[in-house]
N, C-alpha and C. Protein backbone atom coordinates (compact mmCIF):
# COMPACT_ATOMS: atom_id res chain seq x y z
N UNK A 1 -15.58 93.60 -13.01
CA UNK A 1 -14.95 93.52 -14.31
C UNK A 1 -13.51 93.05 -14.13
N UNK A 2 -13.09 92.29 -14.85
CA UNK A 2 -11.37 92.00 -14.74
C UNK A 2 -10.60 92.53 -16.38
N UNK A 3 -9.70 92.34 -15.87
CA UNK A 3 -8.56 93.60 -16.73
C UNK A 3 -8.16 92.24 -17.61
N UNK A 4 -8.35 92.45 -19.02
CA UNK A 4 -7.90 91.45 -20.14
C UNK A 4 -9.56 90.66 -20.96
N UNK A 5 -10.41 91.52 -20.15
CA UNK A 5 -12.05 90.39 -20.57
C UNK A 5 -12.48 91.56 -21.63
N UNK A 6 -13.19 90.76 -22.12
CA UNK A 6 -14.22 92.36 -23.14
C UNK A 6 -15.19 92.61 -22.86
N UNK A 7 -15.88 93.96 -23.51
CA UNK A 7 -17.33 93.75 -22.90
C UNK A 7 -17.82 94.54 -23.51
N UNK A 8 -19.49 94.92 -22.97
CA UNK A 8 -20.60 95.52 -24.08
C UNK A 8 -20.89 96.70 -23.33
N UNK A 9 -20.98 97.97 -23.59
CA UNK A 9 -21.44 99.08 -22.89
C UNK A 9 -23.13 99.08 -22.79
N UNK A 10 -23.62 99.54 -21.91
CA UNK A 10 -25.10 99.93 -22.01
C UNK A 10 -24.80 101.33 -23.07
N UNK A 11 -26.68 101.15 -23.21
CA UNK A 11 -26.97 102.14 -23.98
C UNK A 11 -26.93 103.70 -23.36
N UNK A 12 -27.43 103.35 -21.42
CA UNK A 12 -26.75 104.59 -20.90
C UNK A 12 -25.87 105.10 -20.69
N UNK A 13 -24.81 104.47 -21.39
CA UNK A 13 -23.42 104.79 -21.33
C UNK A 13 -23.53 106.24 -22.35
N UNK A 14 -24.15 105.70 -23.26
CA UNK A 14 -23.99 106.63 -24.57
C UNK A 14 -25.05 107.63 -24.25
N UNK A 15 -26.10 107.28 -23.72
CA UNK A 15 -27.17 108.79 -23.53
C UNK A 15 -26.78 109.45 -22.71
N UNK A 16 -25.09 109.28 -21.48
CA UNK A 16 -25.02 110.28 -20.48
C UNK A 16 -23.85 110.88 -21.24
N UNK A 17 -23.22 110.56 -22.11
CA UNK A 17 -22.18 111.52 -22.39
C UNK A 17 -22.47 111.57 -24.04
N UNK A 18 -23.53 111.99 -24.63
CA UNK A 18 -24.02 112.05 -26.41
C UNK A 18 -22.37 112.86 -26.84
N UNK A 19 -22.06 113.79 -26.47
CA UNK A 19 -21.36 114.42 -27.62
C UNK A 19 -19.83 114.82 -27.40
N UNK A 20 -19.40 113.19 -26.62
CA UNK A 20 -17.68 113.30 -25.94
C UNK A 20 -16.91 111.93 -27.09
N UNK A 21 -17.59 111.98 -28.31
CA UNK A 21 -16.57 111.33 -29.02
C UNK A 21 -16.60 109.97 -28.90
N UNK A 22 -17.74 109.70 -28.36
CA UNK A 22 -17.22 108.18 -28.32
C UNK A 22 -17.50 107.23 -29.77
N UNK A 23 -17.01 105.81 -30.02
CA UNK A 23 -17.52 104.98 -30.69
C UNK A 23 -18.62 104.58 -30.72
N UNK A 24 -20.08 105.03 -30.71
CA UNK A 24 -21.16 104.83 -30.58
C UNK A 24 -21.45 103.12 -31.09
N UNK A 25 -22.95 102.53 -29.75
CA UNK A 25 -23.29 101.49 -30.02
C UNK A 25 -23.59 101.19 -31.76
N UNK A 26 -23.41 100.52 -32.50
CA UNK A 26 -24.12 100.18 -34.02
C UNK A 26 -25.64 100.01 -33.87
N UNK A 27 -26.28 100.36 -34.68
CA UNK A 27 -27.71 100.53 -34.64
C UNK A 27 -28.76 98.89 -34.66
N UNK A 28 -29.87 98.75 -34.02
CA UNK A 28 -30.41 97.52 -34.47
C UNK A 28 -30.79 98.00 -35.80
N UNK A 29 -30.83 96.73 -36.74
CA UNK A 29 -31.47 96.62 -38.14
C UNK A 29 -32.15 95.24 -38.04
N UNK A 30 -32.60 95.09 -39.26
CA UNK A 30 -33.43 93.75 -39.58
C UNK A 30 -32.72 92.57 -39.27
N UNK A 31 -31.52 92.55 -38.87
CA UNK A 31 -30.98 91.62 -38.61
C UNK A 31 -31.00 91.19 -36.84
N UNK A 32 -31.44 92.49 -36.33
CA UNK A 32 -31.15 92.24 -34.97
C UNK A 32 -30.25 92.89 -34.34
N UNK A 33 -30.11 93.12 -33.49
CA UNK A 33 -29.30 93.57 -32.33
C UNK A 33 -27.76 93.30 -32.08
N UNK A 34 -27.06 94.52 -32.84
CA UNK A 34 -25.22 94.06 -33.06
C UNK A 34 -24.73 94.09 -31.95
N UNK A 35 -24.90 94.49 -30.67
CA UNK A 35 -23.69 94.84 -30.07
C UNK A 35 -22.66 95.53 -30.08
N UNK A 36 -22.02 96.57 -30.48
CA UNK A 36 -20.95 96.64 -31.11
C UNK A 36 -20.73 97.93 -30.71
N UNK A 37 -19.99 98.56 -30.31
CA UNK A 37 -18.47 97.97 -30.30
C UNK A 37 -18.47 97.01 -29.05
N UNK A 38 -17.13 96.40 -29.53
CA UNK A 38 -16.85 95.34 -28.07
C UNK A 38 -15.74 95.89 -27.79
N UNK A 39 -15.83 96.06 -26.36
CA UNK A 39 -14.28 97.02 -25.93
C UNK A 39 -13.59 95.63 -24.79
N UNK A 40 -12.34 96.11 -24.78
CA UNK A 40 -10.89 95.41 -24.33
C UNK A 40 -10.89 96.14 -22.90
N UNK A 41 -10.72 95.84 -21.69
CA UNK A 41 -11.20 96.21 -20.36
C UNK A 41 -9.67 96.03 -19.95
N UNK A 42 -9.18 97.48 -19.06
CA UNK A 42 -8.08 97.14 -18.32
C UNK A 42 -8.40 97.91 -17.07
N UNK A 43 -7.97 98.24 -16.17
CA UNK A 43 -7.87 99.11 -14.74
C UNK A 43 -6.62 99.79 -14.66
N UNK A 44 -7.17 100.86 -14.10
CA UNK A 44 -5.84 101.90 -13.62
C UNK A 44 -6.34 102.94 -12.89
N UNK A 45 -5.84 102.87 -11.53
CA UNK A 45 -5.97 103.78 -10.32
C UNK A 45 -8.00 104.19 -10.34
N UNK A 46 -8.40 102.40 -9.87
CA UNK A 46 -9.49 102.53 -9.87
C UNK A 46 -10.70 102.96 -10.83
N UNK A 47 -10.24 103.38 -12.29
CA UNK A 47 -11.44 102.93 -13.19
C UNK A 47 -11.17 102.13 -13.93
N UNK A 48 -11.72 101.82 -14.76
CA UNK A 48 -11.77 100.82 -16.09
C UNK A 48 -11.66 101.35 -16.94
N UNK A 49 -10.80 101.57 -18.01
CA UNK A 49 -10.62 101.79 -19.18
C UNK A 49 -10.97 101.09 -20.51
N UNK A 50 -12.07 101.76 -20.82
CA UNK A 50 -11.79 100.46 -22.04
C UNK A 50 -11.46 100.83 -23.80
N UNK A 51 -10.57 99.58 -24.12
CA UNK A 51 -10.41 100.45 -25.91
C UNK A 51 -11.03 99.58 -26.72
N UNK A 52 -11.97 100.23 -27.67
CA UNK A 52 -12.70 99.64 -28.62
C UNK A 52 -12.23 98.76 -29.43
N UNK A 53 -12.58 97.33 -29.98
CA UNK A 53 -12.31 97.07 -30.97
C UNK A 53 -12.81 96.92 -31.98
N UNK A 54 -12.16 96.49 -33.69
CA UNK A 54 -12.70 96.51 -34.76
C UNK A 54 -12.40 95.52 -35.92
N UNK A 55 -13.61 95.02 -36.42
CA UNK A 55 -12.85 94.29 -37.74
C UNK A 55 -12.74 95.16 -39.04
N UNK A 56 -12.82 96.48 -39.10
CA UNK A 56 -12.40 96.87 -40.38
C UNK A 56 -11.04 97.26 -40.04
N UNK A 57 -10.61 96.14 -40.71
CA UNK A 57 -8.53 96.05 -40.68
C UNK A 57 -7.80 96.95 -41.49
N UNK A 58 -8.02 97.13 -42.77
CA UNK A 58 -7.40 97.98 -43.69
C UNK A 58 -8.06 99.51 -43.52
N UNK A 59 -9.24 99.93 -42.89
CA UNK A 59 -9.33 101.49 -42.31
C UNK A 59 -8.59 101.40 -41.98
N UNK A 60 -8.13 100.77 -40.52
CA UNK A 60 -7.04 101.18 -39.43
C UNK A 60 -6.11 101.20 -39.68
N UNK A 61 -5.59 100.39 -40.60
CA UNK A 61 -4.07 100.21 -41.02
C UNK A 61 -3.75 101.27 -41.78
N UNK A 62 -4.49 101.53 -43.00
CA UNK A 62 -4.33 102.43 -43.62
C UNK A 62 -4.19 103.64 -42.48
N UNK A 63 -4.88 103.95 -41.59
CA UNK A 63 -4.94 104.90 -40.38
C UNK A 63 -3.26 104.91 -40.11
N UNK A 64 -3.18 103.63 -39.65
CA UNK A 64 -2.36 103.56 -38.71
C UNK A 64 -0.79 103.78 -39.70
N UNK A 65 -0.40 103.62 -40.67
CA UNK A 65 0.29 103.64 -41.60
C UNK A 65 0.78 105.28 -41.92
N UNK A 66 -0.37 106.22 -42.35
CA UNK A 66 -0.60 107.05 -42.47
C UNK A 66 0.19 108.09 -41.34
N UNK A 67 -0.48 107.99 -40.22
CA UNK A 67 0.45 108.04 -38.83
C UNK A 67 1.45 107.88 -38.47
N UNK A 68 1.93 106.98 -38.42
CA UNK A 68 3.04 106.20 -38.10
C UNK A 68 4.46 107.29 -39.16
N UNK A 69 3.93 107.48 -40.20
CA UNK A 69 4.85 108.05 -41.75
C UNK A 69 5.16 109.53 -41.04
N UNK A 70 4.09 110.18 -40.58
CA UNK A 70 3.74 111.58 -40.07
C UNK A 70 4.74 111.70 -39.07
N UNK A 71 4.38 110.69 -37.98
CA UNK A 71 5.23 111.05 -36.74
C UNK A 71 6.32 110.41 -36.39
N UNK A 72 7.20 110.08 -37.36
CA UNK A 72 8.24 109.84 -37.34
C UNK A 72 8.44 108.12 -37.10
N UNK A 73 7.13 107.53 -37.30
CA UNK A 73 7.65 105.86 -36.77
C UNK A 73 7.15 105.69 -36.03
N UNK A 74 6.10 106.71 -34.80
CA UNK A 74 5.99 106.47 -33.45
C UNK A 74 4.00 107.24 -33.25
N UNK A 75 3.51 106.13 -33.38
CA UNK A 75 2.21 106.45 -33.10
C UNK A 75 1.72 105.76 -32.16
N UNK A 76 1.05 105.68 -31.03
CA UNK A 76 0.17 105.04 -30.12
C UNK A 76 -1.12 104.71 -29.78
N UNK A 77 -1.43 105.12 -31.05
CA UNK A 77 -3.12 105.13 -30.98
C UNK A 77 -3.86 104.37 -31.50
N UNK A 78 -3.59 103.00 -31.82
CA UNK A 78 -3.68 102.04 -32.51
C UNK A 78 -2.88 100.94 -32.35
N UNK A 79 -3.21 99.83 -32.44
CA UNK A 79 -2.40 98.40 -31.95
C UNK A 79 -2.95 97.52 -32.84
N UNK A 80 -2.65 96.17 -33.17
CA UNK A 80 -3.32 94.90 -33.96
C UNK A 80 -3.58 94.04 -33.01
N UNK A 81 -3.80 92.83 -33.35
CA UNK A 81 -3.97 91.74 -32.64
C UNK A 81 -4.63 90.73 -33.15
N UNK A 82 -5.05 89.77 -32.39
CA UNK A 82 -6.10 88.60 -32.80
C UNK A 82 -6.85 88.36 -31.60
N UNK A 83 -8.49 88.13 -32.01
CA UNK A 83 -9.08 87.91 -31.39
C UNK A 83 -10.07 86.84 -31.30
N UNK A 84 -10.21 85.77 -30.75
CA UNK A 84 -10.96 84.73 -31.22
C UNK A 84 -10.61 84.02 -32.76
N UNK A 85 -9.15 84.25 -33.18
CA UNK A 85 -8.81 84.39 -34.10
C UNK A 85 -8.65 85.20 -35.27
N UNK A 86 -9.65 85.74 -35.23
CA UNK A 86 -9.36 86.93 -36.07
C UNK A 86 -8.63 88.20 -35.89
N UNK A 87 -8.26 88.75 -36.92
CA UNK A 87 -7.55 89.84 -36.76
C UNK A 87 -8.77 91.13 -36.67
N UNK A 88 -8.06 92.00 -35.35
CA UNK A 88 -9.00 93.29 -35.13
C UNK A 88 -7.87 94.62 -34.70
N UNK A 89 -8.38 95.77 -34.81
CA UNK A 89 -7.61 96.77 -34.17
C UNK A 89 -8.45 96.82 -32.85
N UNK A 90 -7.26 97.41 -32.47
CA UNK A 90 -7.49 97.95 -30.91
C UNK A 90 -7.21 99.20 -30.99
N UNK A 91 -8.41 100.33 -30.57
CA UNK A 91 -8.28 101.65 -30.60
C UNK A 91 -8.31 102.52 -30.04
N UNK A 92 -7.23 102.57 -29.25
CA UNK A 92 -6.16 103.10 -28.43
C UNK A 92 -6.55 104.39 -28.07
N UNK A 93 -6.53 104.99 -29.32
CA UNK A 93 -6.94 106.69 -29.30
C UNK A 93 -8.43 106.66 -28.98
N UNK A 94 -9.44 105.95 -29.03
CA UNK A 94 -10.84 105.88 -28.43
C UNK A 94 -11.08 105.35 -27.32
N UNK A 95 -9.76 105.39 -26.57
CA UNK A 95 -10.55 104.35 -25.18
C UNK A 95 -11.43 105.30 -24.47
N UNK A 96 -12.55 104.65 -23.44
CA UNK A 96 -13.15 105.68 -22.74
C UNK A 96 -12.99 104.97 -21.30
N UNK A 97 -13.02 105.80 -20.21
CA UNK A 97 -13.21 105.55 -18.44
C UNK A 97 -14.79 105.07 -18.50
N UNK A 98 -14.66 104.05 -17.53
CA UNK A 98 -16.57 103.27 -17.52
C UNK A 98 -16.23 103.20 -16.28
N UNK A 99 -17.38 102.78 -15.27
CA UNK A 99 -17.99 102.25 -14.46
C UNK A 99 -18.62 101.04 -14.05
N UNK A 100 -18.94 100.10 -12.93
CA UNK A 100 -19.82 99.39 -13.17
C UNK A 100 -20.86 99.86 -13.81
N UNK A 101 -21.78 100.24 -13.31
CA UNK A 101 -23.00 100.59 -13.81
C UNK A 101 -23.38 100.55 -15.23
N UNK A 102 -22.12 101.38 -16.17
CA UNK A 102 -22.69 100.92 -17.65
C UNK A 102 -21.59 100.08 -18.26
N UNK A 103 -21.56 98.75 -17.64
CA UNK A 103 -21.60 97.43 -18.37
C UNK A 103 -22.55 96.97 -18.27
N UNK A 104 -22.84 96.48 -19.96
CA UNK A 104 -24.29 95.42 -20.18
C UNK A 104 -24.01 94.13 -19.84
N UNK A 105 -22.70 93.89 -20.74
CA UNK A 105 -22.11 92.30 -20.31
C UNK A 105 -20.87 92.02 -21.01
N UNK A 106 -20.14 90.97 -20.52
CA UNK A 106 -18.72 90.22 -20.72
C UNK A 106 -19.51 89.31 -21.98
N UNK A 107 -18.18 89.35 -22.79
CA UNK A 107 -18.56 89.06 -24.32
C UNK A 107 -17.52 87.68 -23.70
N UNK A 108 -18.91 86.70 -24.66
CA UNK A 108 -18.06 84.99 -24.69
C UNK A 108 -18.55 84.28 -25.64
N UNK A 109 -18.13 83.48 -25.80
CA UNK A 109 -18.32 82.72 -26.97
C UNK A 109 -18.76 80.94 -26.28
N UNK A 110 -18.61 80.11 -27.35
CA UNK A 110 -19.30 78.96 -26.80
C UNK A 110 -20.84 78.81 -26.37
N UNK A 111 -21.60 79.35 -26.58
CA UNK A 111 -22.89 79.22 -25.69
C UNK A 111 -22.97 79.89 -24.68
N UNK A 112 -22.35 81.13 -24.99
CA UNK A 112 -22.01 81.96 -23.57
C UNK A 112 -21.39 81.21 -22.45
N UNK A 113 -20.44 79.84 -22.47
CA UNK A 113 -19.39 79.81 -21.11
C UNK A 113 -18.28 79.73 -21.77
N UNK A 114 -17.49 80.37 -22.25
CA UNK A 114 -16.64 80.69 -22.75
C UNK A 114 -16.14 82.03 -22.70
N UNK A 115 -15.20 82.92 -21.80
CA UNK A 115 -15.09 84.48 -21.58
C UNK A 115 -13.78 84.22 -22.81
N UNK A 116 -14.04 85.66 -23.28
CA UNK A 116 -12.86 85.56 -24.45
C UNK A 116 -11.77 86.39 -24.02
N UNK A 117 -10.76 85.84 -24.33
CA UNK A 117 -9.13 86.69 -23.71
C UNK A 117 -8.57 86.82 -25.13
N UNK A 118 -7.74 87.83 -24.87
CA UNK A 118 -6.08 87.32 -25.39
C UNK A 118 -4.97 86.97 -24.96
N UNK A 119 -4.11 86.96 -25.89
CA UNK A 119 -2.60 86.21 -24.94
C UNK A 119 -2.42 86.70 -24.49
N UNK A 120 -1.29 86.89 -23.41
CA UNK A 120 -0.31 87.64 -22.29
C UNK A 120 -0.20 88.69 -22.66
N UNK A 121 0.97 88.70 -24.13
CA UNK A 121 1.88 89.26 -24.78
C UNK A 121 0.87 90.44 -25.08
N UNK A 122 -0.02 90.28 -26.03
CA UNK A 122 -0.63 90.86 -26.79
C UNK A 122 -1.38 92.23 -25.02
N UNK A 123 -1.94 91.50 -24.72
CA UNK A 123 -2.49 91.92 -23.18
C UNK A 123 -1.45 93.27 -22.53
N UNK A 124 -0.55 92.26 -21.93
CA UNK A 124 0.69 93.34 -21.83
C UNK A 124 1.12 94.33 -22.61
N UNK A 125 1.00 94.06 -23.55
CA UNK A 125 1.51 95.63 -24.52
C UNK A 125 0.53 96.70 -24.98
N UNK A 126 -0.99 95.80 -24.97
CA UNK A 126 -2.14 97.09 -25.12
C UNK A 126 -2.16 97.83 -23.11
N UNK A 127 -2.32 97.08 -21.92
CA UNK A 127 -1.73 97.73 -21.09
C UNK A 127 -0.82 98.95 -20.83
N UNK A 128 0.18 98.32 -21.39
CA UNK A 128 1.39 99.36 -21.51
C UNK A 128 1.81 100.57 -22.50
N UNK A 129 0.83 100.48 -23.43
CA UNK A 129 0.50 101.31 -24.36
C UNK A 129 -0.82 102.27 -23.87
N UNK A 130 -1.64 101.84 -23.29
CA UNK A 130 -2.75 102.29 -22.77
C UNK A 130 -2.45 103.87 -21.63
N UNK A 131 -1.63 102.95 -20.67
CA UNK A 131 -0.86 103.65 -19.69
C UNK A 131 -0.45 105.03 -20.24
N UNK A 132 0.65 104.47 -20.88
CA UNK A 132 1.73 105.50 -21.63
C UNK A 132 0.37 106.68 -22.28
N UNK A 133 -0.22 106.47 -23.24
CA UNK A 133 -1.20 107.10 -24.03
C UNK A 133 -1.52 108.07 -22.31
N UNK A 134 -2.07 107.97 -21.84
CA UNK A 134 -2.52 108.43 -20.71
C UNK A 134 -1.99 108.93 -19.61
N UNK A 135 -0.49 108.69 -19.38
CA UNK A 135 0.27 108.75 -18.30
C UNK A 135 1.21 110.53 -19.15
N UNK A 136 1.71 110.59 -20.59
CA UNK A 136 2.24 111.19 -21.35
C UNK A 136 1.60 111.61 -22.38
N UNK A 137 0.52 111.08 -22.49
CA UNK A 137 -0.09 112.38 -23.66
C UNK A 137 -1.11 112.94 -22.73
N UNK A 138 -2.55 112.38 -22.05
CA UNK A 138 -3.58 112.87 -21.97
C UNK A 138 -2.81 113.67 -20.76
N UNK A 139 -2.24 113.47 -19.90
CA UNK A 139 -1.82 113.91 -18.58
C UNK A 139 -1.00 115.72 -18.76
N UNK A 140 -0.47 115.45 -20.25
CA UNK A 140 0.34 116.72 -20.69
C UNK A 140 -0.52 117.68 -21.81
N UNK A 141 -1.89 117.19 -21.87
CA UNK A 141 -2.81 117.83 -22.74
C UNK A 141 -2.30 117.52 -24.38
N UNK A 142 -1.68 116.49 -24.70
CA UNK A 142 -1.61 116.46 -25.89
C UNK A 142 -2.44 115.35 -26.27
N UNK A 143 -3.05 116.08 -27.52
CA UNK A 143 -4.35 115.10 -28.49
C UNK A 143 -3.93 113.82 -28.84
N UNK A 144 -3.96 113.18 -27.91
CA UNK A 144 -3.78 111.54 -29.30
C UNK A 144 -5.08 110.87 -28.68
N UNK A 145 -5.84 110.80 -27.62
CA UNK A 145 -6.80 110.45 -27.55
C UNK A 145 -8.24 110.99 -28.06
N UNK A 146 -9.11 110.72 -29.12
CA UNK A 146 -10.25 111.26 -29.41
C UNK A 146 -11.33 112.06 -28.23
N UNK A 147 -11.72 110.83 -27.64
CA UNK A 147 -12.45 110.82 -26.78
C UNK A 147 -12.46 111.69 -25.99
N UNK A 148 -13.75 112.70 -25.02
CA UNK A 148 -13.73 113.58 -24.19
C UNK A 148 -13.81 113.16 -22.85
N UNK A 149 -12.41 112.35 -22.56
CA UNK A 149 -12.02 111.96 -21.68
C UNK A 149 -12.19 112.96 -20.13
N UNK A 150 -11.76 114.42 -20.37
CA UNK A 150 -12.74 115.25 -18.95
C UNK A 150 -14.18 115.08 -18.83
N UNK A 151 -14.75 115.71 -19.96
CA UNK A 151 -15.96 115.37 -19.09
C UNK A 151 -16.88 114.17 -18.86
N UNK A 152 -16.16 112.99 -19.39
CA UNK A 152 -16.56 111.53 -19.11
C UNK A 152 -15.98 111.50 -17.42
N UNK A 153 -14.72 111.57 -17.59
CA UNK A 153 -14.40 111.50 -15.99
C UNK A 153 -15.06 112.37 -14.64
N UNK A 154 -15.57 113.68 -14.51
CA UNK A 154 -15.79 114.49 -14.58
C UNK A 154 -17.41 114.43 -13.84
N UNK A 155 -18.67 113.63 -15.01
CA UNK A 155 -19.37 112.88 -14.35
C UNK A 155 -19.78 111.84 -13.68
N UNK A 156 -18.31 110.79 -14.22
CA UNK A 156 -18.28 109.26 -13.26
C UNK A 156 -18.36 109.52 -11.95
């Protein structure tokens, strides 16, 4: 996996840890097989982290707005961006620790040869936000991450 690519969790991702919070896969319907969520892949001290993303923009914002008012200006659990052009959140407070093993696959576009990035900028600051979230909240037991980040780690 490389740090800045996206990607698709297996489904055993989700049957080994059912009830640690995660963003669960979206269901097949008549339409077929969503994929979804597509998570944002970084590394740190040997796992992979990854934070979900989303196109419902005005949940998050409204989320993120909401937050932001509360804690004085200063929330971390949430980011914007663009992706393939469009605008998505990045959700910060849901990242989860993965493994090889449950990646299904690197999300691309073009006919599948196309791996999808973002810019530097954008890259660098979900990084550095990622960190921080983790280095100063999860590390000091304070909640800003959803996810049941022990016992995901715990069984990796």
């Amino acid at each position: 996996m490389v740090t800045g690519n996206f990607y698709y969790l297996k489904d055993s991702y989700y049957d080994k840890f059912p009830n640690c919070n995660l963003i669960g896969n979206k269901d097949d319907d008549t339409e077929g097989k969503h994929d979804r969520p597509c998570f944002y892949c970084f590394e740190k001290d040997g796992i992979y982290w990854m934070i979900p993303i989303s196109s419902q923009i005005e949940k998050y914002e409204k989320l993120y707005n909401e937050k932001m008012q509360r804690y004085n200006g200063h929330f971390d659990g949430i980011r914007f961006g663009y992706v393939n052009g469009k605008k998505r959140a990045f959700l910060i407070q849901n990242m989860c620790p993965v493994i090889d093993e449950y990646i299904d696959y690197e999300y691309r576009i073009e006919k599948n040869t196309k791996v999808v990035r973002i810019d530097d900028k954008l890259a660098k600051e979900l990084n550095a936000i990622a960190r921080k979230v983790l280095r100063f909240y999860y590390d000091r037991g304070i909640k800003i991450i959803l996810t049941d980040l022990d016992t995901i780690l715990k069984k990796l």
